[in-house]
N, C-alpha and C. Protein backbone atom coordinates (compact mmCIF):
# COMPACT_ATOMS: atom_id res chain seq x y z
N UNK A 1 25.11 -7.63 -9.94
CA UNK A 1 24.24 -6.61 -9.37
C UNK A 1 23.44 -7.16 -8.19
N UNK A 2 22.92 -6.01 -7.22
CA UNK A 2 22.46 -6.61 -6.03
C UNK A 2 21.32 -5.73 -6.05
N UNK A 3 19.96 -6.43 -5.63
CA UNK A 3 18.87 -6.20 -5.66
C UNK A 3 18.22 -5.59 -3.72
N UNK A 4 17.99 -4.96 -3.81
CA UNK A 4 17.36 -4.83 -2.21
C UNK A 4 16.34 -3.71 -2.55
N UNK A 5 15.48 -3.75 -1.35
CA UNK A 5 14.61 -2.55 -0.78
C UNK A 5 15.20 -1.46 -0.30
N UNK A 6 14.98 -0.57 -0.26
CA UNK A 6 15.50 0.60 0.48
C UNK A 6 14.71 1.51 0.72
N UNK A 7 13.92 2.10 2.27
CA UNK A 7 13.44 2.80 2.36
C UNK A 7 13.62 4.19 1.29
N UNK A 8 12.51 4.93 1.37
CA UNK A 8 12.12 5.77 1.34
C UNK A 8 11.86 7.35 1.39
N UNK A 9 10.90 6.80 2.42
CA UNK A 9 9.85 7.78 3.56
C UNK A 9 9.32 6.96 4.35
N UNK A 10 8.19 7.39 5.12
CA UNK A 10 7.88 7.26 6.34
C UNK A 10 6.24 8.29 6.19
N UNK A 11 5.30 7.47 6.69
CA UNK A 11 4.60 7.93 6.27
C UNK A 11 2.71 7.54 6.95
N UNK A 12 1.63 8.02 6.69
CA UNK A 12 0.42 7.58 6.69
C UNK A 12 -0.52 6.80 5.74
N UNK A 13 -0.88 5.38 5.75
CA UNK A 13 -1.48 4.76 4.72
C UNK A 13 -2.96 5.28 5.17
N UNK A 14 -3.71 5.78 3.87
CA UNK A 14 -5.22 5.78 4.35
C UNK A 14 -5.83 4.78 3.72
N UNK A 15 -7.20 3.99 3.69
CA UNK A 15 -8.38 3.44 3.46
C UNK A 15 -9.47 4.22 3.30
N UNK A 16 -10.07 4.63 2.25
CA UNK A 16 -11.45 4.91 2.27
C UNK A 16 -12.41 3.96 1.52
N UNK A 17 -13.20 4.69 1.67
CA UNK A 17 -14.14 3.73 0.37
C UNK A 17 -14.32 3.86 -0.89
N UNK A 18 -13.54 4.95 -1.29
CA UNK A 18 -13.21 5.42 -2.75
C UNK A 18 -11.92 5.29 -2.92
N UNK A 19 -10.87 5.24 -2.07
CA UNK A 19 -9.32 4.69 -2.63
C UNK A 19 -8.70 4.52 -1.41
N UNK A 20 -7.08 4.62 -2.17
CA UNK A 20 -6.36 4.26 -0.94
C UNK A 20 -5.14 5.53 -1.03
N UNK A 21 -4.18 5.75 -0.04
CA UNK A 21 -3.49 7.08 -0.15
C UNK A 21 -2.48 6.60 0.70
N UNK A 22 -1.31 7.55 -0.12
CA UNK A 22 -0.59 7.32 0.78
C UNK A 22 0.23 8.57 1.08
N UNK A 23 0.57 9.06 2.32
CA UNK A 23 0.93 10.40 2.08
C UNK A 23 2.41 10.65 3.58
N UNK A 24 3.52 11.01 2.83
CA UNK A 24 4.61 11.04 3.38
C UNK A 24 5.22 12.24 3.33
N UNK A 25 6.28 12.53 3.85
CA UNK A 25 7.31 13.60 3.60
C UNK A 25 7.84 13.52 2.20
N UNK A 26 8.16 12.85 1.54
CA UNK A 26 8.72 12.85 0.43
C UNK A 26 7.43 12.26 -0.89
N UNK A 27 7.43 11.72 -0.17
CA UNK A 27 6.60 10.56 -1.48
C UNK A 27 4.95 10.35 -0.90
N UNK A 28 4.21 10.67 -1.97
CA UNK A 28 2.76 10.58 -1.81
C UNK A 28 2.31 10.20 -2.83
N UNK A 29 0.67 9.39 -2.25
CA UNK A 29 0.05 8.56 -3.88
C UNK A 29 -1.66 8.84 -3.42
N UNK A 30 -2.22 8.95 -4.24
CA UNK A 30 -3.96 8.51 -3.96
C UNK A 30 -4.08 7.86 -5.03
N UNK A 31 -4.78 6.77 -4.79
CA UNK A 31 -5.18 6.12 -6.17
C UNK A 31 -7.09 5.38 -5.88
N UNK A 32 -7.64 5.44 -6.83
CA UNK A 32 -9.10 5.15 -6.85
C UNK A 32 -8.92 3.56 -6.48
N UNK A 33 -10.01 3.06 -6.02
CA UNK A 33 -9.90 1.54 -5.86
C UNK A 33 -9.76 1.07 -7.10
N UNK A 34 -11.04 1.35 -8.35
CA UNK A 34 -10.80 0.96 -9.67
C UNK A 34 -9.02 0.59 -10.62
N UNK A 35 -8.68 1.43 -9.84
CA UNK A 35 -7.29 1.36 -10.55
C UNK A 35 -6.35 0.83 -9.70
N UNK A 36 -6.47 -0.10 -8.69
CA UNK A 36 -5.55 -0.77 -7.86
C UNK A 36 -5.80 -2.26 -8.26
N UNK A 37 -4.43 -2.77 -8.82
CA UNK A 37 -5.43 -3.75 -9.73
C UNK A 37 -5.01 -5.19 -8.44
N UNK A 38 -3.91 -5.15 -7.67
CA UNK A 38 -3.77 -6.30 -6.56
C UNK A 38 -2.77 -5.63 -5.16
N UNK A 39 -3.36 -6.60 -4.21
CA UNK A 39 -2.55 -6.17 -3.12
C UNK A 39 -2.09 -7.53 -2.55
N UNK A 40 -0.99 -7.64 -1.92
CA UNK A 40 -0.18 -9.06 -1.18
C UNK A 40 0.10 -8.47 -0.02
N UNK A 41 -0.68 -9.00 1.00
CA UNK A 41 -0.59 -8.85 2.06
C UNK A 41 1.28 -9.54 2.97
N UNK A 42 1.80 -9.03 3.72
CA UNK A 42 2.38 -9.67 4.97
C UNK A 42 2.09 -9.08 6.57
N UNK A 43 3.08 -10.10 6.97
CA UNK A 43 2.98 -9.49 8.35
C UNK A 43 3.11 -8.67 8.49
N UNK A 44 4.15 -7.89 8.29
CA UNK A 44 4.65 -6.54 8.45
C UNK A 44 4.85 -5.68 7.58
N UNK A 45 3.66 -5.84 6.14
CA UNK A 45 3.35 -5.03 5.40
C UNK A 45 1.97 -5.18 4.22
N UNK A 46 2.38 -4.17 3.05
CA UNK A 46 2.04 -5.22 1.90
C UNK A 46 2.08 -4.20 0.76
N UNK A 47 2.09 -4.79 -0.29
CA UNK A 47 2.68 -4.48 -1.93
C UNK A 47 1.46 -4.22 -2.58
N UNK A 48 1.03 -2.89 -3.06
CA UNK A 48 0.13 -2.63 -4.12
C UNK A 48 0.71 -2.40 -5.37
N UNK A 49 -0.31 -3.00 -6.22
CA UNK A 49 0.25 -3.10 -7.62
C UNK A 49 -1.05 -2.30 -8.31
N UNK A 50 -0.68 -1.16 -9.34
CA UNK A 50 -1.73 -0.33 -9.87
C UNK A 50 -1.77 -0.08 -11.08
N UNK A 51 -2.81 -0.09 -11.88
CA UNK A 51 -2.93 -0.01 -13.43
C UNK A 51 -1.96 1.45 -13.58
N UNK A 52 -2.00 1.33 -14.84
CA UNK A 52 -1.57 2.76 -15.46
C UNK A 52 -0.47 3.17 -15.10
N UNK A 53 0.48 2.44 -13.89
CA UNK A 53 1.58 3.15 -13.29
C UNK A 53 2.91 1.88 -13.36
N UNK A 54 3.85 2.23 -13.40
CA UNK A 54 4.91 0.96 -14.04
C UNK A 54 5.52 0.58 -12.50
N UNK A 55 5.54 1.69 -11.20
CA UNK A 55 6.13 1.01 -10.03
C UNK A 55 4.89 1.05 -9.32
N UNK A 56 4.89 -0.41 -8.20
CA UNK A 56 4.13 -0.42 -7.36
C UNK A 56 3.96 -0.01 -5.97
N UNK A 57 3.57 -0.19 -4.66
CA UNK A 57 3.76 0.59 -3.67
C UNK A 57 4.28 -0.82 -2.93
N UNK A 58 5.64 -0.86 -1.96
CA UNK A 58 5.76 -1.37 -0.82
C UNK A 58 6.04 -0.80 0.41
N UNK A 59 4.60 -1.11 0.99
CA UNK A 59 4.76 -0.35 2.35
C UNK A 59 4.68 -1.46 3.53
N UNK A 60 5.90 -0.95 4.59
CA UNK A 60 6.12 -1.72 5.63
C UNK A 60 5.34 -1.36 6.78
N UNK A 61 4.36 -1.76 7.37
CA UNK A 61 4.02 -1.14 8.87
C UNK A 61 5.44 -0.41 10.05
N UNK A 62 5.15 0.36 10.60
CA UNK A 62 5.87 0.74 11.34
C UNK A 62 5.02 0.08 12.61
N UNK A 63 4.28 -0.39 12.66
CA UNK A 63 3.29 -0.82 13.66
C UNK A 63 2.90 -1.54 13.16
N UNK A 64 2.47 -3.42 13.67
CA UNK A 64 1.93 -3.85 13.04
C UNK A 64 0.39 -4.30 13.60
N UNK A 65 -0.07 -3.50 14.37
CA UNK A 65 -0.85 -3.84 15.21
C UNK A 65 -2.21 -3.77 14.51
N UNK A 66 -2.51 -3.34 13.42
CA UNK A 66 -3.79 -3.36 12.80
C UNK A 66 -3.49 -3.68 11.40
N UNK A 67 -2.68 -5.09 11.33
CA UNK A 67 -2.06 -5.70 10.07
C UNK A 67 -3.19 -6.13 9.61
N UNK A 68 -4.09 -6.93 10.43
CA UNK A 68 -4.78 -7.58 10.21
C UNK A 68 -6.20 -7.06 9.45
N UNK A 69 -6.60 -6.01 10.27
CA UNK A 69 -7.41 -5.09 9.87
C UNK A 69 -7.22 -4.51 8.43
N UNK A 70 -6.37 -3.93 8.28
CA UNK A 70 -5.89 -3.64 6.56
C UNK A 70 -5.70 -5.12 5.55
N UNK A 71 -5.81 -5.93 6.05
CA UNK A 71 -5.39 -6.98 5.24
C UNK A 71 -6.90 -7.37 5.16
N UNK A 72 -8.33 -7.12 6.14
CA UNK A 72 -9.89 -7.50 5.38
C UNK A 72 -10.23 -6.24 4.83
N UNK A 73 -9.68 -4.89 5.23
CA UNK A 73 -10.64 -3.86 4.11
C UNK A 73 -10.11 -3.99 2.77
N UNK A 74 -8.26 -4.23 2.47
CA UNK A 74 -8.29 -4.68 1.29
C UNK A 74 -8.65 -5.92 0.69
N UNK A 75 -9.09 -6.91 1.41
CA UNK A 75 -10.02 -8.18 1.00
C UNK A 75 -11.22 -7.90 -0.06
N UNK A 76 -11.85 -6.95 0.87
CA UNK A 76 -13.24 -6.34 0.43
C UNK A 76 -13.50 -5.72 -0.24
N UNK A 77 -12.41 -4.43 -0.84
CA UNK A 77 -12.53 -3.69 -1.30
C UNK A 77 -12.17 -4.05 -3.11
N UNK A 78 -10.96 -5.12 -2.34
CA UNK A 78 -10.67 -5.39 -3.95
C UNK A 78 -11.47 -6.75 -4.21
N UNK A 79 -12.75 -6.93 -3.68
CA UNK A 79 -13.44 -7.84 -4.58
C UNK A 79 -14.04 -7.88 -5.89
């Protein structure tokens, strides 16, 4: 058996200060910060992992130009 990624959707990640969202043509999520239990940042993305739910989120930037930026609000948020 062969293991890979395979898109999706395509889509908008939000940040607030009460959660995080994610909202696409096909596939959408909001989840409270409380219940996001880790995030792994990369370059050109990153992997949320969330209580209560058995799959996690991998989302790729389509842009990676404010990688960086998403990689300190989830610093902060998940302190």
């Amino acid at each position: 058996p062969v293991t890979a990624v395979v898109p999706t959707d395509q889509g908008r990640l939000s940040i607030t200060n009460q959660r995080v969202a994610f909202a696409g043509s096909r596939k959408s999520f909001s989840v409270a910060w409380p219940k996001v239990l880790a995030a792994e940042t990369y370059s050109d993305g990153v992997h949320l992992a969330f209580q209560s739910r058995s799959k996690s989120a991998l989302l790729k930037y389509a842009d990676t130009t404010y990688g960086e930026i998403l990689t300190a609000l989830l610093t902060h948020y998940l302190q």
